[in-house]
C-alpha atoms as a PDB file:
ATOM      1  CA  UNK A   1       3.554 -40.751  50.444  1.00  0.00           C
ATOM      2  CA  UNK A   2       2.150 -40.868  46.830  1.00  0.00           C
ATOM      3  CA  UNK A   3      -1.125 -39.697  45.694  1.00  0.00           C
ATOM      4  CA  UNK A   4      -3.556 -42.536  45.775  1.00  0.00           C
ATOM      5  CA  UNK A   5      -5.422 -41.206  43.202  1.00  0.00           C
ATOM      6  CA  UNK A   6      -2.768 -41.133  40.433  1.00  0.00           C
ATOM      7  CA  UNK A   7      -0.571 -43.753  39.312  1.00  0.00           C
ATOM      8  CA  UNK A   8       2.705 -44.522  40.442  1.00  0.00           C
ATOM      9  CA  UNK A   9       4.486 -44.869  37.285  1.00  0.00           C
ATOM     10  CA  UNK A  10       3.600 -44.742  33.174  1.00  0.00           C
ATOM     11  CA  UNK A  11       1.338 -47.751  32.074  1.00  0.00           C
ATOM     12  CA  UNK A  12       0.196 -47.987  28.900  1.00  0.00           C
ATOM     13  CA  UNK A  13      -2.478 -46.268  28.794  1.00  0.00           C
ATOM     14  CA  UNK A  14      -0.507 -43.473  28.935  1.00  0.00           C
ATOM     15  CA  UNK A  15       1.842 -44.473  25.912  1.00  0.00           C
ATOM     16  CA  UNK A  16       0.960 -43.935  22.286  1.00  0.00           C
ATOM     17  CA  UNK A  17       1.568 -46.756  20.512  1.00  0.00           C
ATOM     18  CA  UNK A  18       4.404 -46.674  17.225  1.00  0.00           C
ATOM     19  CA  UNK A  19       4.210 -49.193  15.109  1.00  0.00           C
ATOM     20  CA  UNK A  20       8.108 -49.717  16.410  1.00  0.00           C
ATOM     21  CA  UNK A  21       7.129 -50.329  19.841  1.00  0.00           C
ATOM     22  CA  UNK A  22       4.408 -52.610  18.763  1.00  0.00           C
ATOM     23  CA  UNK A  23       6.966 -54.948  16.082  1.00  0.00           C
ATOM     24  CA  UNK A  24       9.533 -54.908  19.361  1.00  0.00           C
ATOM     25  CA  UNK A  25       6.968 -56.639  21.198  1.00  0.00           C
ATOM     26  CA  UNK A  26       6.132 -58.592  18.419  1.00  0.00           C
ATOM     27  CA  UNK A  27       9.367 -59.554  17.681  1.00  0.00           C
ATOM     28  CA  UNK A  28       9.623 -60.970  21.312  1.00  0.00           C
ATOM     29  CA  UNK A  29       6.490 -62.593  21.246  1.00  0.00           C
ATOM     30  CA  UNK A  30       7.927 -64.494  17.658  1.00  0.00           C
ATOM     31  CA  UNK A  31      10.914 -65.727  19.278  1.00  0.00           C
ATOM     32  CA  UNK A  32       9.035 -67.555  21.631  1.00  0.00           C
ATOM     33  CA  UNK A  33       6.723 -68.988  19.678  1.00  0.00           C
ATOM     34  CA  UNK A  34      10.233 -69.805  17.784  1.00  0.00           C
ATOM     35  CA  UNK A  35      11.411 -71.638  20.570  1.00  0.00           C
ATOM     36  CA  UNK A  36       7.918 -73.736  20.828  1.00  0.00           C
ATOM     37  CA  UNK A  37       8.102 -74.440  17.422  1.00  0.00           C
ATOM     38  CA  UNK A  38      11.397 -75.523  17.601  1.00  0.00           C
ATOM     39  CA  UNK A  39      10.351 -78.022  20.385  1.00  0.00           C
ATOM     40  CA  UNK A  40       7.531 -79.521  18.059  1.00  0.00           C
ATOM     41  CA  UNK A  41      10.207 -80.141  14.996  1.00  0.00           C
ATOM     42  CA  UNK A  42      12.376 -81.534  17.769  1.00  0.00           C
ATOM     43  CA  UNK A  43       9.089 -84.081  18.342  1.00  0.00           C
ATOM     44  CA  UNK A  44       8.786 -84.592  14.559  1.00  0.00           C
ATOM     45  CA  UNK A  45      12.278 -85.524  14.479  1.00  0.00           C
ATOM     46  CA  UNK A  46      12.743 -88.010  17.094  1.00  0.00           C
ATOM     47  CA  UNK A  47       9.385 -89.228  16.071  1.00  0.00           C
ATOM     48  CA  UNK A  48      11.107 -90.146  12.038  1.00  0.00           C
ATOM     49  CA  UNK A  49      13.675 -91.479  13.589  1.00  0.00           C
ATOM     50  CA  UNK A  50      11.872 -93.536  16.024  1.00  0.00           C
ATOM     51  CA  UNK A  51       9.954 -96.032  13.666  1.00  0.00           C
ATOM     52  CA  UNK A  52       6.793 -95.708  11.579  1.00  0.00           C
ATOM     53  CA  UNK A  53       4.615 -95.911  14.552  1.00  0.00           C
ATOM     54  CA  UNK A  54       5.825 -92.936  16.357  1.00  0.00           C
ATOM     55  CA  UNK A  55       5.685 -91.033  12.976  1.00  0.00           C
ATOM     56  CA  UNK A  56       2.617 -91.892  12.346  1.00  0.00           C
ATOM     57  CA  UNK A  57       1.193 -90.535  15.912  1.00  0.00           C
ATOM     58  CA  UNK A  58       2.861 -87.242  14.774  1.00  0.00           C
ATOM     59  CA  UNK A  59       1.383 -87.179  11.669  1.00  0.00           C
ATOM     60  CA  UNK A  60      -1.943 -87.789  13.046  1.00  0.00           C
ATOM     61  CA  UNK A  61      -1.919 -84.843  15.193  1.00  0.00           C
ATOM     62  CA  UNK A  62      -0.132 -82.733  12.794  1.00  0.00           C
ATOM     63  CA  UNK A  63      -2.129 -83.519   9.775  1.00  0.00           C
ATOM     64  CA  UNK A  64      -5.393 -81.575  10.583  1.00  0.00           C
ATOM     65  CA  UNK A  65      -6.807 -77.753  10.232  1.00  0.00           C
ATOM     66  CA  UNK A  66      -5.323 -77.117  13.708  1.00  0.00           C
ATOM     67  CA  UNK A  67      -1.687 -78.634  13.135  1.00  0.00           C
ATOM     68  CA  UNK A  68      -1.708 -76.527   9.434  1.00  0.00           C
ATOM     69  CA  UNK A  69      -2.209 -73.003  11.383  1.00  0.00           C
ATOM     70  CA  UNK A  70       0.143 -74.218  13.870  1.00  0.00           C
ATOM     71  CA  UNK A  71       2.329 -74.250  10.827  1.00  0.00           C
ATOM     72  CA  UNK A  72       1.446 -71.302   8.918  1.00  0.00           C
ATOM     73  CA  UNK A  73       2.041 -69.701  11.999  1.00  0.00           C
ATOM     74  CA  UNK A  74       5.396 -70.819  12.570  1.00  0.00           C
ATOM     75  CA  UNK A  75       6.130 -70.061   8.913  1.00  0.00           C
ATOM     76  CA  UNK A  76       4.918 -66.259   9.574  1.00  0.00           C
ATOM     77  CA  UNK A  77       6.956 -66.216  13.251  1.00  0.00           C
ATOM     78  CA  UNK A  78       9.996 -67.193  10.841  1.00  0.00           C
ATOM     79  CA  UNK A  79      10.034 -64.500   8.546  1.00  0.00           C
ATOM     80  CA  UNK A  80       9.295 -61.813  10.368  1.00  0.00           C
ATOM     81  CA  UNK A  81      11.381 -62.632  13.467  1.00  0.00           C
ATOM     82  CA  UNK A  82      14.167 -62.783  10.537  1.00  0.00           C
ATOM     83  CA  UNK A  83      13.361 -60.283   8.871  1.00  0.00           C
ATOM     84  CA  UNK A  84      12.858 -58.350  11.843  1.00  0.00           C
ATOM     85  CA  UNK A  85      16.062 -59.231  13.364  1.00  0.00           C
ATOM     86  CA  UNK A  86      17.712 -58.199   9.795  1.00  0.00           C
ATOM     87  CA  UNK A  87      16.258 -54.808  10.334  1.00  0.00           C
ATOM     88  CA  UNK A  88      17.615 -54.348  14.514  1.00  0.00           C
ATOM     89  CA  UNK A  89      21.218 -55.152  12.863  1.00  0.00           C
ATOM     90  CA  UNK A  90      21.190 -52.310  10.180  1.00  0.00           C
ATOM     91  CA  UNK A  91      19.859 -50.144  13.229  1.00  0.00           C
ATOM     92  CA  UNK A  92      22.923 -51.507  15.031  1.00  0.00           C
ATOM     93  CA  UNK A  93      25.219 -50.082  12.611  1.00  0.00           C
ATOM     94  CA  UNK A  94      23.777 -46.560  12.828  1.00  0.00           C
ATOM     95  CA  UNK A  95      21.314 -46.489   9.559  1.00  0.00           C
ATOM     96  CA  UNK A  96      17.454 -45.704   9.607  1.00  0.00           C
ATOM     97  CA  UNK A  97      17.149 -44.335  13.190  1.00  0.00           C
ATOM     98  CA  UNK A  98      15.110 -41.506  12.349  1.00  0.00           C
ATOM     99  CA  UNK A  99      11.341 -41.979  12.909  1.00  0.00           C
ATOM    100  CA  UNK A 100      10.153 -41.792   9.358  1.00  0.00           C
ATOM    101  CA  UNK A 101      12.594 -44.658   8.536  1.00  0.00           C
ATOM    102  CA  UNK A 102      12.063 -47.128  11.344  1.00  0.00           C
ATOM    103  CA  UNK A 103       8.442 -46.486  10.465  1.00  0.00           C
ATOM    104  CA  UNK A 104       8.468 -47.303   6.891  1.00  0.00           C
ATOM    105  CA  UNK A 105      11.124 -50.485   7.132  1.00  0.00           C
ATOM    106  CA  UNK A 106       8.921 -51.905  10.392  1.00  0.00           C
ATOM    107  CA  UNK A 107       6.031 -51.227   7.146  1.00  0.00           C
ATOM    108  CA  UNK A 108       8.191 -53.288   5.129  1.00  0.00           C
ATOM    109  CA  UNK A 109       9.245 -56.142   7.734  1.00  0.00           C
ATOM    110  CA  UNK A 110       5.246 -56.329   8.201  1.00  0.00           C
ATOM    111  CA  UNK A 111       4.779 -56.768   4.376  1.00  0.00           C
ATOM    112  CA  UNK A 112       7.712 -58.711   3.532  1.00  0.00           C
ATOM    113  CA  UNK A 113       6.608 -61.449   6.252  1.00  0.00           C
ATOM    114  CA  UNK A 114       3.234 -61.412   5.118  1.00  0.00           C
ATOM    115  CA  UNK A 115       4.639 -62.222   1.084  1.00  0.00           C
ATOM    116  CA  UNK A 116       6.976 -64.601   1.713  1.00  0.00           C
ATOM    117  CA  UNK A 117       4.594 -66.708   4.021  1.00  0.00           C
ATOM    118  CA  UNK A 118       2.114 -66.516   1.300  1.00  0.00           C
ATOM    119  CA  UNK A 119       4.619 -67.866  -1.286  1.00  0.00           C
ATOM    120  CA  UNK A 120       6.077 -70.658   1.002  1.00  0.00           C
ATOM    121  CA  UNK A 121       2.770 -72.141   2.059  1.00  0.00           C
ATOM    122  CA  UNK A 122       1.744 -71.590  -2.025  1.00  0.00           C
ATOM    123  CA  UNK A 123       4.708 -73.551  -3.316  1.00  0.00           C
ATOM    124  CA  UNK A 124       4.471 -76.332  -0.856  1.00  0.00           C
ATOM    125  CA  UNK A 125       0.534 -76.807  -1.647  1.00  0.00           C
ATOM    126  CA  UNK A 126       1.666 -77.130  -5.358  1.00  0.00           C
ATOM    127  CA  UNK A 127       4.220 -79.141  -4.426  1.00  0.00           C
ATOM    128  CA  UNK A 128       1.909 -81.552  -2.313  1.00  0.00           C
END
């Protein structure tokens, strides 16, 4: 019988956490919120094609502080579960395994995610 006073197997506190193990959760985490996104533009959808009335019930829950973070924060989930994804697929083919590497594209991923969200939600408050 085990030791009661140890544990039975690793938990995290006994991990250090890499910024790799942290985007791999991450990167899990955004392709849920993915998929819940994707159920809300399904409800956006049906509601435009429903009538004005539906729409407009969309719109009315959508078009607040609330439903704009909801938004931004798909927008982010996007590009880095893209860009993220983008970066398993070159490890897939063999290149930037080594720690320094994964470290500094997973930097990159992080940065490029942040950008690109940045300039998306920029351009469409010009554009609005």
């Amino acid at each position: 019988m085990a030791d009661a006073s140890r544990p039975l197997s690793p938990h995290l506190q006994i991990y250090r956490w890499y910024l790799t193990m942290a985007l791999s959760i991450v990167h899990r985490v955004t392709g849920a919120g993915l998929a819940v996104g994707l159920l809300l533009l399904t409800w956006w959808l049906t509601a435009l094609a429903s009538g004005p009335d539906s729409f407009a019930t969309v719109q009315a829950v959508m078009d607040n502080f609330f439903g704009g973070l909801i938004l931004f924060g798909f927008t982010l989930f996007f590009f880095f579960h893209a860009l993220n994804g983008i970066r398993h697929l070159v490890w897939d083919v063999g290149y930037n395994l080594e720690k320094v590497a994964a470290f500094q594209s997973g930097v990159m991923v992080v940065a490029a995610s942040v950008v690109l969200t940045l300039v998306t939600w920029i351009a469409i408050l010009i554009a609005g």
